[in-house]
Structures are given as structure tokens and as C-alpha cells.
N, C-alpha and C. Protein backbone atom coordinates (compact mmCIF):
# COMPACT_ATOMS: atom_id res chain seq x y z
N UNK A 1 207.33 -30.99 -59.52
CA UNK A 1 207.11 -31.08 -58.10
C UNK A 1 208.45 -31.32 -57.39
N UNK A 2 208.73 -30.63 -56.21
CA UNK A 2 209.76 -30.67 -55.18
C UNK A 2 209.47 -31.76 -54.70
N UNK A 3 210.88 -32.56 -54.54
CA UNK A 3 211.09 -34.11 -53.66
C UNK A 3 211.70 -33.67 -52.47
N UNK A 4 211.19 -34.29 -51.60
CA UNK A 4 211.29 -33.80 -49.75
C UNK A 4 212.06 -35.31 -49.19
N UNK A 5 212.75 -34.26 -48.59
CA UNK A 5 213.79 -36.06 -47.87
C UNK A 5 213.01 -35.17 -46.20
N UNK A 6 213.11 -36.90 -45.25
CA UNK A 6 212.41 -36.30 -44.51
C UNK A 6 212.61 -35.08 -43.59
N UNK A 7 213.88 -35.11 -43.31
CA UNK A 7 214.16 -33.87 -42.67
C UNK A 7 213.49 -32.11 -43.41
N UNK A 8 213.41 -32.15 -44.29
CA UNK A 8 212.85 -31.44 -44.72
C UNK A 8 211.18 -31.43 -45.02
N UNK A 9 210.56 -31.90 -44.81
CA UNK A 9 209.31 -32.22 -44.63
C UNK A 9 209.19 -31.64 -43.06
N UNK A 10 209.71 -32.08 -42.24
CA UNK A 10 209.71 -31.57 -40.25
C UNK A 10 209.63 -30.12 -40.88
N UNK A 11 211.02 -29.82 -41.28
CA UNK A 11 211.39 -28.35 -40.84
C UNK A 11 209.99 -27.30 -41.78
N UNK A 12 209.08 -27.98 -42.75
CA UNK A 12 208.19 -27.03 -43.41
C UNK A 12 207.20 -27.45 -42.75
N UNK A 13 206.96 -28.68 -42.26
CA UNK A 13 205.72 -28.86 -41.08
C UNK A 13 205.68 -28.01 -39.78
N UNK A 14 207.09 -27.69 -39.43
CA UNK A 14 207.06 -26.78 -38.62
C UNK A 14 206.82 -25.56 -38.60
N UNK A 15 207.32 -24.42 -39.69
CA UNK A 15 207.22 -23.45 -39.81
C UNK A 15 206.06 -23.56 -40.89
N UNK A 16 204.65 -24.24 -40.95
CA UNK A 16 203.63 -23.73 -41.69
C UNK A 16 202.68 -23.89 -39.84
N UNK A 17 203.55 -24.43 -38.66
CA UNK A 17 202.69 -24.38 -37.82
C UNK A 17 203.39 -22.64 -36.97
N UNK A 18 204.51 -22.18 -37.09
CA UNK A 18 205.11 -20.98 -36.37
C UNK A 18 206.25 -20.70 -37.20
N UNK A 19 205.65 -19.91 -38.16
CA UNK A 19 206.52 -19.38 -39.27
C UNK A 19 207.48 -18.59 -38.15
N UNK A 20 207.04 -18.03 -37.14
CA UNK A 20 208.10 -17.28 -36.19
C UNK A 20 209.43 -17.85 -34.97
N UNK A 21 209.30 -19.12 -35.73
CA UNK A 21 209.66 -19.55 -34.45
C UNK A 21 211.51 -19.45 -35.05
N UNK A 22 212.57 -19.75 -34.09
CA UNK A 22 213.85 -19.42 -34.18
C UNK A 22 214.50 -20.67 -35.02
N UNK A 23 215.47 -20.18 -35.17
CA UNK A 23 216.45 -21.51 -35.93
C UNK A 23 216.48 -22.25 -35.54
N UNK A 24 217.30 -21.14 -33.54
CA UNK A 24 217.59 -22.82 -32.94
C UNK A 24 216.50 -23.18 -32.60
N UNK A 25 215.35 -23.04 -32.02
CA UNK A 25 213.99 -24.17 -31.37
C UNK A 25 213.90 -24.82 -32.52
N UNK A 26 214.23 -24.30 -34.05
CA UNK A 26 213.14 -25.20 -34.90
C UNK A 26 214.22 -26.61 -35.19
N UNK A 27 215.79 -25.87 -35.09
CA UNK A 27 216.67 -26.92 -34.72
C UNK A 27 216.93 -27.46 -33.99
N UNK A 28 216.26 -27.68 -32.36
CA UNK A 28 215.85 -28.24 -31.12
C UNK A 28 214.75 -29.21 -31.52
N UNK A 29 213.90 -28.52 -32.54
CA UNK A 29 212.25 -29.62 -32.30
C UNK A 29 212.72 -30.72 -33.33
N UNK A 30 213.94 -30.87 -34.65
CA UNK A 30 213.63 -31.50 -35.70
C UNK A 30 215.02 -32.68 -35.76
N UNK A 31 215.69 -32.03 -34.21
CA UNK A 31 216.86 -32.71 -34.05
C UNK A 31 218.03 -32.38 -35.26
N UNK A 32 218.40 -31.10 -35.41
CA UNK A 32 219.48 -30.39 -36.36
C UNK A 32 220.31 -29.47 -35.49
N UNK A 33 221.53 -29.32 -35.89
CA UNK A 33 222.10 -28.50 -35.40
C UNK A 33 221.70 -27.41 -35.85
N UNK A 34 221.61 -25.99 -35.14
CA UNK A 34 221.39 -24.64 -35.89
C UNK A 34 221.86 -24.48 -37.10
N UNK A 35 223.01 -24.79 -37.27
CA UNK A 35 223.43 -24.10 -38.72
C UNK A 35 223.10 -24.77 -39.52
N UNK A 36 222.98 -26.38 -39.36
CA UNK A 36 222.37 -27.40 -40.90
C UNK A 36 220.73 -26.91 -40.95
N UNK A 37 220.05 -26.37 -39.85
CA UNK A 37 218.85 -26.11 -40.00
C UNK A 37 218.56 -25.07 -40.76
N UNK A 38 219.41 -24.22 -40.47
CA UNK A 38 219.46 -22.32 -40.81
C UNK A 38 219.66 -22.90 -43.09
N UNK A 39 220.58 -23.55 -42.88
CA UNK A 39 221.29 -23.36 -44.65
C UNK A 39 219.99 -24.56 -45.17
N UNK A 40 218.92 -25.50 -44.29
CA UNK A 40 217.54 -26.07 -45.08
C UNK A 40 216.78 -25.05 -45.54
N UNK A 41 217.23 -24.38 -44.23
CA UNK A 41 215.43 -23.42 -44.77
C UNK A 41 216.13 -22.40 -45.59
N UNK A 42 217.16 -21.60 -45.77
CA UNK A 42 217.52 -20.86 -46.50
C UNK A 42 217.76 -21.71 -47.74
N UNK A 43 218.22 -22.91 -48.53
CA UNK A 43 218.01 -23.67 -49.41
C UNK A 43 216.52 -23.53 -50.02
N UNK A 44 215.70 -23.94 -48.85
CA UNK A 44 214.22 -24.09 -49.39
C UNK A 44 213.76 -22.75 -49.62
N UNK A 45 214.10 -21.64 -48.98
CA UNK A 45 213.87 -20.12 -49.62
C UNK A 45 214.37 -20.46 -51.10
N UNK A 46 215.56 -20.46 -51.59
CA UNK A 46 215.90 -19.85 -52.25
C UNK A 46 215.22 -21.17 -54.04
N UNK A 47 215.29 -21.99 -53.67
CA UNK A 47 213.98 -23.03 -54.51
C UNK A 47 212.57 -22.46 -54.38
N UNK A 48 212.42 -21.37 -53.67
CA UNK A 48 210.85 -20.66 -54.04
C UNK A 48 209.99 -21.64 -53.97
N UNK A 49 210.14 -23.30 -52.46
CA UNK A 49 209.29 -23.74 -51.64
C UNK A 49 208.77 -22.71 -51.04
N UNK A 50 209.08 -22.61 -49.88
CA UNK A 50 208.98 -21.51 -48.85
C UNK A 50 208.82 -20.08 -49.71
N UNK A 51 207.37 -19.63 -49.71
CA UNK A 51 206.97 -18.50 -50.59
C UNK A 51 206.99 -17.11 -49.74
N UNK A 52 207.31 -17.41 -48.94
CA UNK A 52 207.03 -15.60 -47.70
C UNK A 52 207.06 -16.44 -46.53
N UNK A 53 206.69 -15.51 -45.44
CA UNK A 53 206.00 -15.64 -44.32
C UNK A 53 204.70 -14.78 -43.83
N UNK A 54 204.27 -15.04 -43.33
CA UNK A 54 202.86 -13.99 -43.10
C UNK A 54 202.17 -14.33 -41.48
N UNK A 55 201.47 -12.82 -41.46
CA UNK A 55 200.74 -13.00 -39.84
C UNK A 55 199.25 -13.49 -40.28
N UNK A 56 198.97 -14.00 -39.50
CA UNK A 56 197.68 -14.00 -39.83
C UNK A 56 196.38 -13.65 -38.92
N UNK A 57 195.80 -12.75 -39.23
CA UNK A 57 195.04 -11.38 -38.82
C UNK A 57 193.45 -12.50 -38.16
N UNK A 58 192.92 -12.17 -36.75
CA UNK A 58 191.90 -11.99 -36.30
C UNK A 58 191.09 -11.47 -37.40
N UNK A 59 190.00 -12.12 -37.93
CA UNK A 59 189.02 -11.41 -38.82
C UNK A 59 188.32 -10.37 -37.83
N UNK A 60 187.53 -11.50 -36.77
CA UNK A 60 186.69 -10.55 -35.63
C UNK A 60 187.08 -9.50 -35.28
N UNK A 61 188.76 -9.93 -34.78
CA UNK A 61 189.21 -8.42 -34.02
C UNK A 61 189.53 -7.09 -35.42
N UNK A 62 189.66 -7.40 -36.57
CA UNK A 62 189.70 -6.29 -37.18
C UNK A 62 188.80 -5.85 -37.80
N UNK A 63 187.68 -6.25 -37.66
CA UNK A 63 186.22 -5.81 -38.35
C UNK A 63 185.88 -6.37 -39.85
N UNK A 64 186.28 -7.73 -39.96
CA UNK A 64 186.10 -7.98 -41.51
C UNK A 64 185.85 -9.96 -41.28
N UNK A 65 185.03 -9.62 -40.40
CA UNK A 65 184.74 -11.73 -40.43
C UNK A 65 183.65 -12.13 -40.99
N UNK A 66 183.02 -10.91 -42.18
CA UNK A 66 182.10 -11.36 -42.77
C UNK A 66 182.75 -12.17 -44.26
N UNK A 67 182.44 -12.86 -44.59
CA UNK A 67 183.05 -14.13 -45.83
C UNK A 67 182.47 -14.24 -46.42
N UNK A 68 182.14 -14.02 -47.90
CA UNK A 68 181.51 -13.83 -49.33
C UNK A 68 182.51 -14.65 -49.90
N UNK A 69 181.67 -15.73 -50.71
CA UNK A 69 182.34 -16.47 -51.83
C UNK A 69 181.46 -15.62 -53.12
N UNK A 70 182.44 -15.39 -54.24
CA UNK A 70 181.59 -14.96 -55.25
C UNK A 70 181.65 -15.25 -56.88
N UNK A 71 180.84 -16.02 -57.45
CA UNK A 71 181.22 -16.54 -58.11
C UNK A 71 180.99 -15.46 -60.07
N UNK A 72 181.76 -15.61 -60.81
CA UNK A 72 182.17 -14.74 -61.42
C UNK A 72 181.71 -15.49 -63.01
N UNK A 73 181.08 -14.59 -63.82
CA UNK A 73 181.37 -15.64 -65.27
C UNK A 73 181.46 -14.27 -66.23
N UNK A 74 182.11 -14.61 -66.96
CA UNK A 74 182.40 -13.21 -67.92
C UNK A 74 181.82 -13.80 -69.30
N UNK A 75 181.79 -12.48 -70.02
CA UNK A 75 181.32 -12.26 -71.26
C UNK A 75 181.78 -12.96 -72.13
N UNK A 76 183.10 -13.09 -72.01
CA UNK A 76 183.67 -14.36 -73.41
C UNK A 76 185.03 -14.67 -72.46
N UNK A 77 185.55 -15.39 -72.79
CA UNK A 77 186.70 -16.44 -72.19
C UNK A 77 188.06 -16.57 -72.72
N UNK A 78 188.12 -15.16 -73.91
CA UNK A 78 189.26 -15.28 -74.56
C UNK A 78 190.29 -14.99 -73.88
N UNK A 79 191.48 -15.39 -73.92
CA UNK A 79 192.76 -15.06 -73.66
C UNK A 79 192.68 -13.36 -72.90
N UNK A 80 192.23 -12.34 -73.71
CA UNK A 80 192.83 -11.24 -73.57
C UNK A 80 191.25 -11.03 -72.63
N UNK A 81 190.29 -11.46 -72.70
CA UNK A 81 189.54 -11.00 -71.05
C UNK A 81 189.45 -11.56 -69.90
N UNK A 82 190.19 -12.95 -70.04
CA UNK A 82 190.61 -13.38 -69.15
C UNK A 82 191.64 -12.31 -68.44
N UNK A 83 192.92 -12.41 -69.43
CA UNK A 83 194.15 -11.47 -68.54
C UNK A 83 193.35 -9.72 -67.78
N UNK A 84 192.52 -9.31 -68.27
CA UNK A 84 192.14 -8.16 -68.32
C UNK A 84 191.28 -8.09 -67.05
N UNK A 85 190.58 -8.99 -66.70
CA UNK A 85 189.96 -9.47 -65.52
C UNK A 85 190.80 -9.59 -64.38
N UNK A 86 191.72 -10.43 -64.68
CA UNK A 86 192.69 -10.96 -63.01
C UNK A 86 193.36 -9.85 -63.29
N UNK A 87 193.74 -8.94 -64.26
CA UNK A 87 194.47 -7.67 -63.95
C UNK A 87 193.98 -6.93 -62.90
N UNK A 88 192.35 -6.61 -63.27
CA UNK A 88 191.54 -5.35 -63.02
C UNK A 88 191.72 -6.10 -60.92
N UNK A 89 191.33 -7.24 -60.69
CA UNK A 89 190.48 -7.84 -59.60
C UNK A 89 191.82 -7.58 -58.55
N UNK A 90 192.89 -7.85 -59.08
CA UNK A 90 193.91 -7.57 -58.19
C UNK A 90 193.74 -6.07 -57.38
N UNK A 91 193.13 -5.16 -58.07
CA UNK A 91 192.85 -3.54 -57.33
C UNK A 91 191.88 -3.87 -56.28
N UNK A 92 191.29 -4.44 -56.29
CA UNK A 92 190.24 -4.28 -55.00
C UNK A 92 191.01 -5.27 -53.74
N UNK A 93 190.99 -4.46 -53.10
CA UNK A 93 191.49 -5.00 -51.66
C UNK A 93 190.93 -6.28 -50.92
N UNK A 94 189.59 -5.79 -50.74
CA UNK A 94 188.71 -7.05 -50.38
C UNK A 94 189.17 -8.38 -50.56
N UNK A 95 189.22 -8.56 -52.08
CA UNK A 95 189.30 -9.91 -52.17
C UNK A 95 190.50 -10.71 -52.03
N UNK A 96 189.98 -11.52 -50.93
CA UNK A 96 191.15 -12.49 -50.29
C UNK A 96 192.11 -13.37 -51.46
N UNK A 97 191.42 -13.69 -52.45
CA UNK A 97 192.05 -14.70 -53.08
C UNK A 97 190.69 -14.91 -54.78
N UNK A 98 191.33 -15.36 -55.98
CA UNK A 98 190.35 -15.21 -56.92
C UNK A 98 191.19 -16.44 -57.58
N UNK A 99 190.14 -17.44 -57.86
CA UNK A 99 190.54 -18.70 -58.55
C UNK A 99 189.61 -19.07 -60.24
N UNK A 100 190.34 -19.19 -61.05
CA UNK A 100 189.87 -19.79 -62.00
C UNK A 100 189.23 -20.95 -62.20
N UNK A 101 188.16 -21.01 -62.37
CA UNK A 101 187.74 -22.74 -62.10
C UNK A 101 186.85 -22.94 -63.30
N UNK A 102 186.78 -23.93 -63.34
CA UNK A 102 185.79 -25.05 -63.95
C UNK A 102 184.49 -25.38 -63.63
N UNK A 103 183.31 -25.36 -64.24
CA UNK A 103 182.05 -25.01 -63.75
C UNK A 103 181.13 -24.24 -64.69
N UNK A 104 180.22 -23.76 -63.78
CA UNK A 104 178.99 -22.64 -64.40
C UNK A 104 179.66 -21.43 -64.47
N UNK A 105 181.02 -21.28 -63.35
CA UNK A 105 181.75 -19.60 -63.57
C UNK A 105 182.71 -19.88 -63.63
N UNK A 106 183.49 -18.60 -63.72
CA UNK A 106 184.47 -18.90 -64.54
C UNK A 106 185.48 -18.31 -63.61
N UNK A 107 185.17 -17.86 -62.66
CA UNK A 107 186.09 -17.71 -61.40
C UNK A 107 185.10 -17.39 -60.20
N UNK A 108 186.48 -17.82 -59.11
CA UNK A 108 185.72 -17.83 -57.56
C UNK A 108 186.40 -16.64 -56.99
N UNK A 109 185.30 -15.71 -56.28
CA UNK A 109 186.48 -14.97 -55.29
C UNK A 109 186.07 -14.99 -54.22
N UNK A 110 187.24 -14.98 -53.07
CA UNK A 110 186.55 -14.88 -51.67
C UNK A 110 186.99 -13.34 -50.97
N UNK A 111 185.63 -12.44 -50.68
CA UNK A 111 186.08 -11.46 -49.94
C UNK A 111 185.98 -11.46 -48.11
N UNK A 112 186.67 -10.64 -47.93
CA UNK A 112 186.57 -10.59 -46.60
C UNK A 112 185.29 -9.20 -46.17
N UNK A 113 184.92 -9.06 -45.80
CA UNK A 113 184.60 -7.68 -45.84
C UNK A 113 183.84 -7.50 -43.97
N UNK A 114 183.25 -6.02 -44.05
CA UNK A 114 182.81 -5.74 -42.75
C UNK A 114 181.26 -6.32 -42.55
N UNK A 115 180.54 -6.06 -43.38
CA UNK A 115 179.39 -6.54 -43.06
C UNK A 115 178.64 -5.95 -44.31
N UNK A 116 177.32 -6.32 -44.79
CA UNK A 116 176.25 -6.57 -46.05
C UNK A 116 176.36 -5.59 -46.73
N UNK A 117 176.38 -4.08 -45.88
CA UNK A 117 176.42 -2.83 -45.89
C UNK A 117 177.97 -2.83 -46.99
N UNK A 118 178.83 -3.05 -46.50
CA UNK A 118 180.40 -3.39 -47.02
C UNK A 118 180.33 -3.68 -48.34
N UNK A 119 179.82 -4.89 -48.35
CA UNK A 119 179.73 -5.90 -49.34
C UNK A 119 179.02 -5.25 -50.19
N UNK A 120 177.63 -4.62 -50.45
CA UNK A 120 177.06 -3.83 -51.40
C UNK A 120 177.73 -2.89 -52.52
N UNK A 121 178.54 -2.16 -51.56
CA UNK A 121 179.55 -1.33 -51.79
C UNK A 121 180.50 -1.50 -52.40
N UNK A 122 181.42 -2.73 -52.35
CA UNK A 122 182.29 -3.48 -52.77
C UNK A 122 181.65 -3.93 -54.10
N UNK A 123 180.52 -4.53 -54.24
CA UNK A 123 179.80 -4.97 -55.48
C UNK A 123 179.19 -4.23 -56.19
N UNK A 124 178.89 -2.92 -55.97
CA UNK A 124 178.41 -1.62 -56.50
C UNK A 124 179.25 -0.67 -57.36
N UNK A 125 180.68 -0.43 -56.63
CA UNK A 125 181.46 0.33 -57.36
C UNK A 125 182.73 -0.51 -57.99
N UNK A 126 182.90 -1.56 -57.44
CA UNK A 126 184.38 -2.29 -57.38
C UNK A 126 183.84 -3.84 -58.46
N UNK A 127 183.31 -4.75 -57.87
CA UNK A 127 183.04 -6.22 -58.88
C UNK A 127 182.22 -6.01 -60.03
N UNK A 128 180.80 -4.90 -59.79
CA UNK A 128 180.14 -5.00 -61.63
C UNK A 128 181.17 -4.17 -62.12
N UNK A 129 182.00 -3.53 -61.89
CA UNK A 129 182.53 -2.58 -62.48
C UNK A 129 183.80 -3.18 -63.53
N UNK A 130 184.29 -4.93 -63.03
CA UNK A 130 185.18 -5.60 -63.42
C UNK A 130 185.32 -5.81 -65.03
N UNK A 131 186.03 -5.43 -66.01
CA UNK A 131 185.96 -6.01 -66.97
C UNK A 131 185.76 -6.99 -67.63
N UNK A 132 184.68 -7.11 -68.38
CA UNK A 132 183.86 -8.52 -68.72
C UNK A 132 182.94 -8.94 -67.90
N UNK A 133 182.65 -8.59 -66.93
CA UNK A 133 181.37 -9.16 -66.50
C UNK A 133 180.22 -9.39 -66.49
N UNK A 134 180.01 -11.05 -66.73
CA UNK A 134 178.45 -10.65 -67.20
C UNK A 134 177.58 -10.76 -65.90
N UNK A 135 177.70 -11.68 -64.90
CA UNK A 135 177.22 -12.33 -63.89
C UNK A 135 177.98 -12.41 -62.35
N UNK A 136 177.47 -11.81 -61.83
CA UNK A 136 177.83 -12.32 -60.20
C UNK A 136 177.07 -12.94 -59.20
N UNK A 137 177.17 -14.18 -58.55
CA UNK A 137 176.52 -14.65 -57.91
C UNK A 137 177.12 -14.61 -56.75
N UNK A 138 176.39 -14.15 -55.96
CA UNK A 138 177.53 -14.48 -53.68
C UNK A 138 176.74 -15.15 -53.05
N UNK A 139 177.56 -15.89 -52.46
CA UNK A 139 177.23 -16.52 -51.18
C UNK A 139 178.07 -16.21 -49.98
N UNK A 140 177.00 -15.84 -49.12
CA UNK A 140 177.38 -15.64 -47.55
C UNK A 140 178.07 -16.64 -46.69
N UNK A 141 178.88 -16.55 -46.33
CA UNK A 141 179.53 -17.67 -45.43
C UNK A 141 178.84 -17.61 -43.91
N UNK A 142 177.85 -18.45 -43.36
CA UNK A 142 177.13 -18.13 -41.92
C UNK A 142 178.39 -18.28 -41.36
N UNK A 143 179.09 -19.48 -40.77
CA UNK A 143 180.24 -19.15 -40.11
C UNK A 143 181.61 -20.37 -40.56
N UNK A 144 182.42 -19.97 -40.27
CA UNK A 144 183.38 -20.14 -40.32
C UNK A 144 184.03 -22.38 -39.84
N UNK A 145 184.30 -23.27 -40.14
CA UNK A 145 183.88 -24.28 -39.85
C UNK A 145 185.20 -24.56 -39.83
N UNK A 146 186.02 -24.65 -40.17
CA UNK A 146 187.13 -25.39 -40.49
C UNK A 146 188.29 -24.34 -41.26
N UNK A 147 189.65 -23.71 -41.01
CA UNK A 147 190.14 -23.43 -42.06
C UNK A 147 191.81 -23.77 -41.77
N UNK A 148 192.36 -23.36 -42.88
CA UNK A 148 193.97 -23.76 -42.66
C UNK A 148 195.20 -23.43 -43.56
N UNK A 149 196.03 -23.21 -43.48
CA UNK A 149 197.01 -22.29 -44.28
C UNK A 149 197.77 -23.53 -44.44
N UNK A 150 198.00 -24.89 -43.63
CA UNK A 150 199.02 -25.70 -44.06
C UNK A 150 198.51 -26.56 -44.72
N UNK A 151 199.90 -26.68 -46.17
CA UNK A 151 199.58 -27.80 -46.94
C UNK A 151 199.97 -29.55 -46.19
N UNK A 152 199.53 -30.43 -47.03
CA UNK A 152 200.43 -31.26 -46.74
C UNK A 152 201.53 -31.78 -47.68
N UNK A 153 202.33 -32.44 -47.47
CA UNK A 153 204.01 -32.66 -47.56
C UNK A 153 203.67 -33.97 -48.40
């Protein structure tokens, strides 16, 4: 685990709230001069803290605010269908994110998709189709309650 002195804690609290924002404002809001600010965050780039930057997309406005959690259990758990699985799952677009867990399955995925119609489709040609699968279970997300991209420090 990365040790954070506090100045560095501001400057990733800041940019997990406006990854866009400038050197100097973010060296205006954290009390740094531009350039000690500019060589933190390029430091913390280059320690592979700071993993990207990203936009983050209106579900509504792009036609995909329907939210399927889906839970996954495969045929056997060895090493090589495990890898063969998170290989295959990475091809389908849909899915937002696919976690290994602990439980009744043996992974979680969350898709985004357009609507039931979507989702059929997606689970028709694309998830039974996954290597190893024995079981899929989904759940519909009614709406949306709470969500958030920032960790805490």
C-alpha cells in the first residue's frame, strides 16, 4: 500500500472530484505552487496511483441506464477456467466491470445495457455462450441510489 503525506491526499481528493481541472486551479485549491503541484501528480502518475483519467458518460442520455448485476458460477474453478472465463468476458462490451467473489458464484458482472430486449440478447449470444458456464443468475437494478468513482485516502 501507497503512504500519502497530506498534501498528496488534497491533490487525489481533488482530481477524483475534476480529473479535468488545471495544474494551476488544482495548485490554487491545495495551496502549491504550479510546478510542485504539476511534478505530485506526475510523481503519482508515474507510481501507477493515479491509473488514467476518464469521462464519465450520462447512462440516460446514451441509452444504456438499464443495470443488470449478474451473477456467474462455472463448471469447475480450476486455474485454467478461471483464466479462460475473464479472458472470454473481456469481449463483450456490455459489461461494466466482472469481479471474482466469494459466495454461491463465482463471479459478479455488472452490465449496462439498453433495456430487457438488450439484455436477452446480450445473454443469448454473448454470457451462456462464456466458457464454463454452468449458471447465470440477474438481477435488475430498479434504480440507481447512490454511486461513486472516489476512493477514500
Amino acid at each position: 500500500m501507497h503512504e500519502f503525506d497530506p498534501t498528496d491526499r488534497l491533490i487525489l481528493n481533488e482530481l477524483q472530484l475534476d480529473g479535468r481541472v488545471s495544474h494551476a486551479e488544482l495548485a490554487s485549491r491545495i495551496g502549491l505552487s504550479t510546478s510542485a503541484c504539476h511534478r505530485r501528480v506526475r510523481r503519482l502518475e508515474a507510481e501507477g496511483v493515479i491509473d488514467g483519467y476518464v469521462m464519465i458518460l450520462d447512462t440516460e442520455a446514451i441509452g444504456r441506464d438499464l443495470n443488470v448485476f449478474v451473477e456467474v458460477s462455472l463448471v469447475s474453478q480450476s486455474e485454467e477456467s478461471l483464466r479462460r472465463f475473464e479472458e472470454e468476458v473481456r469481449d463483450c462490451p456490455e459489461v461494466m466491470s466482472c469481479h471474482l467473489v466469494a459466495g454461491d458464484a463465482d463471479y459478479l458482472l455488472h452490465l449496462a445495457v439498453q433495456d430487457h430486449r438488450d439484455f436477452e440478447r446480450i445473454h443469448n449470444q454473448h454470457l451462456s455462450r462464456l466458457a464454463g458456464v454452468a449458471r447465470l443468475r440477474s438481477n435488475f437494478a430498479i434504480r440507481t441510489v447512490y454511486q461513486t468513482t472516489r476512493h477514500l485516502l
